[in-house]
N, C-alpha and C. Protein backbone atom coordinates (compact mmCIF):
# COMPACT_ATOMS: atom_id res chain seq x y z
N UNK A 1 98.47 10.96 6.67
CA UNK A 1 97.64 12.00 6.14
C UNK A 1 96.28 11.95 6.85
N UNK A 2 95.57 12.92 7.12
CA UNK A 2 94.34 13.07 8.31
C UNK A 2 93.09 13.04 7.42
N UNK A 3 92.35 12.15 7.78
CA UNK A 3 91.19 11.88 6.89
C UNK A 3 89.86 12.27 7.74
N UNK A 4 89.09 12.58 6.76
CA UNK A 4 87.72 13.58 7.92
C UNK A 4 87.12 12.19 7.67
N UNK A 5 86.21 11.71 8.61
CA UNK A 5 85.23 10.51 8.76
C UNK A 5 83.83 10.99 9.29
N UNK A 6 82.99 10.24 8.96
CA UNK A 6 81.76 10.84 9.92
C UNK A 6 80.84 9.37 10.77
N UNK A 7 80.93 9.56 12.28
CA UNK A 7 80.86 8.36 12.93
C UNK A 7 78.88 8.13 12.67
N UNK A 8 78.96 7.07 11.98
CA UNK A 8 77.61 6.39 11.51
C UNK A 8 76.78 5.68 12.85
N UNK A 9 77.63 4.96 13.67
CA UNK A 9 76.95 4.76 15.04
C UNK A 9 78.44 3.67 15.93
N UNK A 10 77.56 4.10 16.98
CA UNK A 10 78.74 3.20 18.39
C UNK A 10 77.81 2.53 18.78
N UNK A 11 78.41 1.33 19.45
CA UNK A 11 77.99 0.21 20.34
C UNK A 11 79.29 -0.13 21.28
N UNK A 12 78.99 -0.23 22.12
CA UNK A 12 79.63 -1.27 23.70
C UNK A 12 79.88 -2.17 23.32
N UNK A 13 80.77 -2.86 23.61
CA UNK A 13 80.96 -3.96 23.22
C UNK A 13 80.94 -5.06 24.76
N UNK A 14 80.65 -5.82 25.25
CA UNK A 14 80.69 -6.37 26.60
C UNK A 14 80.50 -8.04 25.84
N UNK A 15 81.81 -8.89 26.74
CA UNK A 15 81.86 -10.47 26.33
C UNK A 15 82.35 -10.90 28.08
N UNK A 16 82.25 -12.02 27.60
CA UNK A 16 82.61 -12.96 28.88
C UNK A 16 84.08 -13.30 28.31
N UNK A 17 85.20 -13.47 29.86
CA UNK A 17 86.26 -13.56 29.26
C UNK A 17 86.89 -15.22 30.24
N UNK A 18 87.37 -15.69 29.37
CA UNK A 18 87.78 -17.36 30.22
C UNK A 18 89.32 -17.99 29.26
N UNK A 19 89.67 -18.72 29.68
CA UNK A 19 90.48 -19.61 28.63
C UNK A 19 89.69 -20.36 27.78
N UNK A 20 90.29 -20.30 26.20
CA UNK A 20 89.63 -20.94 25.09
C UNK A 20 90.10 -22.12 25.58
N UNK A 21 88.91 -23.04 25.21
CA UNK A 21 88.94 -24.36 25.08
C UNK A 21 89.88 -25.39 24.42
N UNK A 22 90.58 -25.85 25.09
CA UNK A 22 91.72 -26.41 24.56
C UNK A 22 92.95 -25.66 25.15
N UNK A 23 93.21 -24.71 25.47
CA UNK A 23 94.12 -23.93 25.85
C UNK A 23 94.79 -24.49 27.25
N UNK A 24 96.27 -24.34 27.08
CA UNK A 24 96.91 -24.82 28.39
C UNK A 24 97.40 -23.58 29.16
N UNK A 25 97.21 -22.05 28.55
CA UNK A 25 97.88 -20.86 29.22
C UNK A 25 97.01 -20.37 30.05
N UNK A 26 97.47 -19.71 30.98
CA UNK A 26 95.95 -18.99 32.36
C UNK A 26 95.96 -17.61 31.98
N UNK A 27 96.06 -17.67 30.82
CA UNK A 27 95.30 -15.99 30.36
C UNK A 27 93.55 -16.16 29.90
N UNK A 28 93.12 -15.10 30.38
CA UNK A 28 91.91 -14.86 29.89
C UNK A 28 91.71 -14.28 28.87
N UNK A 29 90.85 -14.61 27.89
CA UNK A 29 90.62 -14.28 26.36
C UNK A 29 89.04 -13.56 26.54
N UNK A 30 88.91 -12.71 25.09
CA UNK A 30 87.33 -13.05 24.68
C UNK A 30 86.54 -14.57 24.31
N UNK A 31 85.60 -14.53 25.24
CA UNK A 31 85.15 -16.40 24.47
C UNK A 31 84.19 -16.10 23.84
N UNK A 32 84.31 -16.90 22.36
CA UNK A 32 83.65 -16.66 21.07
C UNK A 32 82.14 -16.98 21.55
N UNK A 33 81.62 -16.18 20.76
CA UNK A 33 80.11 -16.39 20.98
C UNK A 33 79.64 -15.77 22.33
N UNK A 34 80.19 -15.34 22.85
CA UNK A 34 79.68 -14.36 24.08
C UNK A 34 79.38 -12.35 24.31
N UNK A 35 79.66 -12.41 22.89
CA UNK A 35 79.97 -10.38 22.84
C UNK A 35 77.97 -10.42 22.69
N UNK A 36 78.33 -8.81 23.10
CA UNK A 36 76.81 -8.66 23.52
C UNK A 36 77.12 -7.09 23.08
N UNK A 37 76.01 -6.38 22.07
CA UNK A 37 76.40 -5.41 21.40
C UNK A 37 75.11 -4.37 22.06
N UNK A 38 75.61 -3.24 22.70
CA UNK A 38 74.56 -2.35 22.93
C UNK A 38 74.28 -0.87 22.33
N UNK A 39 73.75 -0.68 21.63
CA UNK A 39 73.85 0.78 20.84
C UNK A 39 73.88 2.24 21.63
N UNK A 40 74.73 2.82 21.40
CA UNK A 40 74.84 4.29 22.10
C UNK A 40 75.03 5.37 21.42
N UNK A 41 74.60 6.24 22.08
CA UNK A 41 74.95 7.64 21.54
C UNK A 41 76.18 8.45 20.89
N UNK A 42 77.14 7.91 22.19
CA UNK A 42 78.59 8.47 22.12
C UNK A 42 79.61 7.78 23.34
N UNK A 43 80.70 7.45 23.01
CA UNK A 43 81.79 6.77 23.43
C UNK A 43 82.56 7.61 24.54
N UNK A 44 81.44 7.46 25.72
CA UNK A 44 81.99 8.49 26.60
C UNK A 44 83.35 7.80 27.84
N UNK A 45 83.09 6.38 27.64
CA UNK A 45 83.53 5.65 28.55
C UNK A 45 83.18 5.65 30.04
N UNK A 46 82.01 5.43 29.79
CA UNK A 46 80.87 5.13 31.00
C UNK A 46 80.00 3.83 30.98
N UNK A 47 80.23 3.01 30.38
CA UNK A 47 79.63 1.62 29.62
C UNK A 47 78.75 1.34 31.06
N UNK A 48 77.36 1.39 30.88
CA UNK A 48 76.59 0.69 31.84
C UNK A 48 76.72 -0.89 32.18
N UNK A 49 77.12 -1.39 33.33
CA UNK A 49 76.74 -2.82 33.15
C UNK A 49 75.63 -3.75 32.78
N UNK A 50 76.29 -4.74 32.36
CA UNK A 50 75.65 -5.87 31.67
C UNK A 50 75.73 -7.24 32.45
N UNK A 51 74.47 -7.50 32.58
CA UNK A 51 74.71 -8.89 33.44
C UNK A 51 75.37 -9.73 32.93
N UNK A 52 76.65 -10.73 33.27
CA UNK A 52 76.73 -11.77 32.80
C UNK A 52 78.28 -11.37 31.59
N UNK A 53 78.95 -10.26 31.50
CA UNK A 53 79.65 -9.92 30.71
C UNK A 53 80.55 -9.04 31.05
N UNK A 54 81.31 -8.19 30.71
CA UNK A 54 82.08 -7.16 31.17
C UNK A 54 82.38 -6.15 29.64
N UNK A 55 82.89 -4.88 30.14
CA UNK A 55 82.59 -4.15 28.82
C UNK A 55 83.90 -4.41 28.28
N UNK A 56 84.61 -4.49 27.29
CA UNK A 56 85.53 -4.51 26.44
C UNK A 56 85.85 -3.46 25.38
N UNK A 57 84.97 -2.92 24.97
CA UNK A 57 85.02 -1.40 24.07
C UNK A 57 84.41 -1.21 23.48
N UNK A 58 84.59 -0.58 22.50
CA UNK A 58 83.18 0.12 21.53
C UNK A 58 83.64 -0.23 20.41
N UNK A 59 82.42 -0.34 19.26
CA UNK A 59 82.74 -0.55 18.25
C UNK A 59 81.94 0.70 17.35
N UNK A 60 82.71 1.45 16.91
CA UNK A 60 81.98 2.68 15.96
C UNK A 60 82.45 2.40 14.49
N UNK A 61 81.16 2.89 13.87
CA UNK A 61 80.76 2.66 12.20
C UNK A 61 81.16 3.61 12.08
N UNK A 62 82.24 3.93 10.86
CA UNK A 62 82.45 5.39 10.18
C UNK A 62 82.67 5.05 8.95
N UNK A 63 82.40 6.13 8.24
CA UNK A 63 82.39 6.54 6.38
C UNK A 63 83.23 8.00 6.36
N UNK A 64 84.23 7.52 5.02
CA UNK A 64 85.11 8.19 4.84
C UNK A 64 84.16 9.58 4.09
N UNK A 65 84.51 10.42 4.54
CA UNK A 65 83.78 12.08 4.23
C UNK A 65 85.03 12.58 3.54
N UNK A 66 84.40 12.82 1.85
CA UNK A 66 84.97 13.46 1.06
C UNK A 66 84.93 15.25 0.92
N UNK A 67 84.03 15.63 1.18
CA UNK A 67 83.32 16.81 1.31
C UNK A 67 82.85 17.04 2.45
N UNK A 68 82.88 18.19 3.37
CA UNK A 68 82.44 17.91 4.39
C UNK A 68 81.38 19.52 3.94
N UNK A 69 79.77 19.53 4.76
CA UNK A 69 78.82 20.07 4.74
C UNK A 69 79.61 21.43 5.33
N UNK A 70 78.59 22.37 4.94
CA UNK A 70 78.94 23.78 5.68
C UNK A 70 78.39 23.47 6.87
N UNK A 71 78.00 23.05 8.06
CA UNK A 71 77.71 22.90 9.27
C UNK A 71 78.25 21.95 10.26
N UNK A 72 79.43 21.51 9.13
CA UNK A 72 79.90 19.95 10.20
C UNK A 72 81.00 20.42 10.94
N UNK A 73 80.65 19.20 11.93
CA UNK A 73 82.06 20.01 13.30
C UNK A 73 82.85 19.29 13.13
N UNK A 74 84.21 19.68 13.29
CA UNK A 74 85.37 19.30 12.79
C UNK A 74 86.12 19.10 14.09
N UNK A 75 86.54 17.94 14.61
CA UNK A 75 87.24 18.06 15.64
C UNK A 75 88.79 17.44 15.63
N UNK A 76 89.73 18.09 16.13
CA UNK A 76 91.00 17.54 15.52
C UNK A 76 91.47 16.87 17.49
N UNK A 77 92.48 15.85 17.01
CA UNK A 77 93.55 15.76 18.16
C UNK A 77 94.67 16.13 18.21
């Protein structure tokens, strides 16, 4: 069932990625304690670089919208 939301804010998300400590596999992970959060406008997928990190994705705040205003834009997929 399709629920209207209204996005409260985005951030980038950018971490350093290595094998966790202790680990015997050669995959690269997120390593804890390394995400680096940058606030944006909109999730265009253009993430500016960050020294020292790489981007990994966005993280957007949303609230479930019961009512939506006479002026809100409604965008479907």
């Amino acid at each position: 069932m399709p629920t209207s939301v209204e996005v409260v804010s985005i951030a980038e998300v950018h971490c350093r990625y290595g094998a966790l400590p202790g680990s015997t596999d050669k995959v690269n992970r997120p390593l804890p304690g390394t995400a680096v959060l940058v606030p944006v406008e909109k999730a265009d997928g253009w993430a500016k670089a960050v020294p020292g990190v790489d981007f990994a994705g966005y993280l957007v705040t949303a609230r479930r919208v019961v009512d939506l205003p006479d002026d809100a834009v409604v965008r479907e997929r």
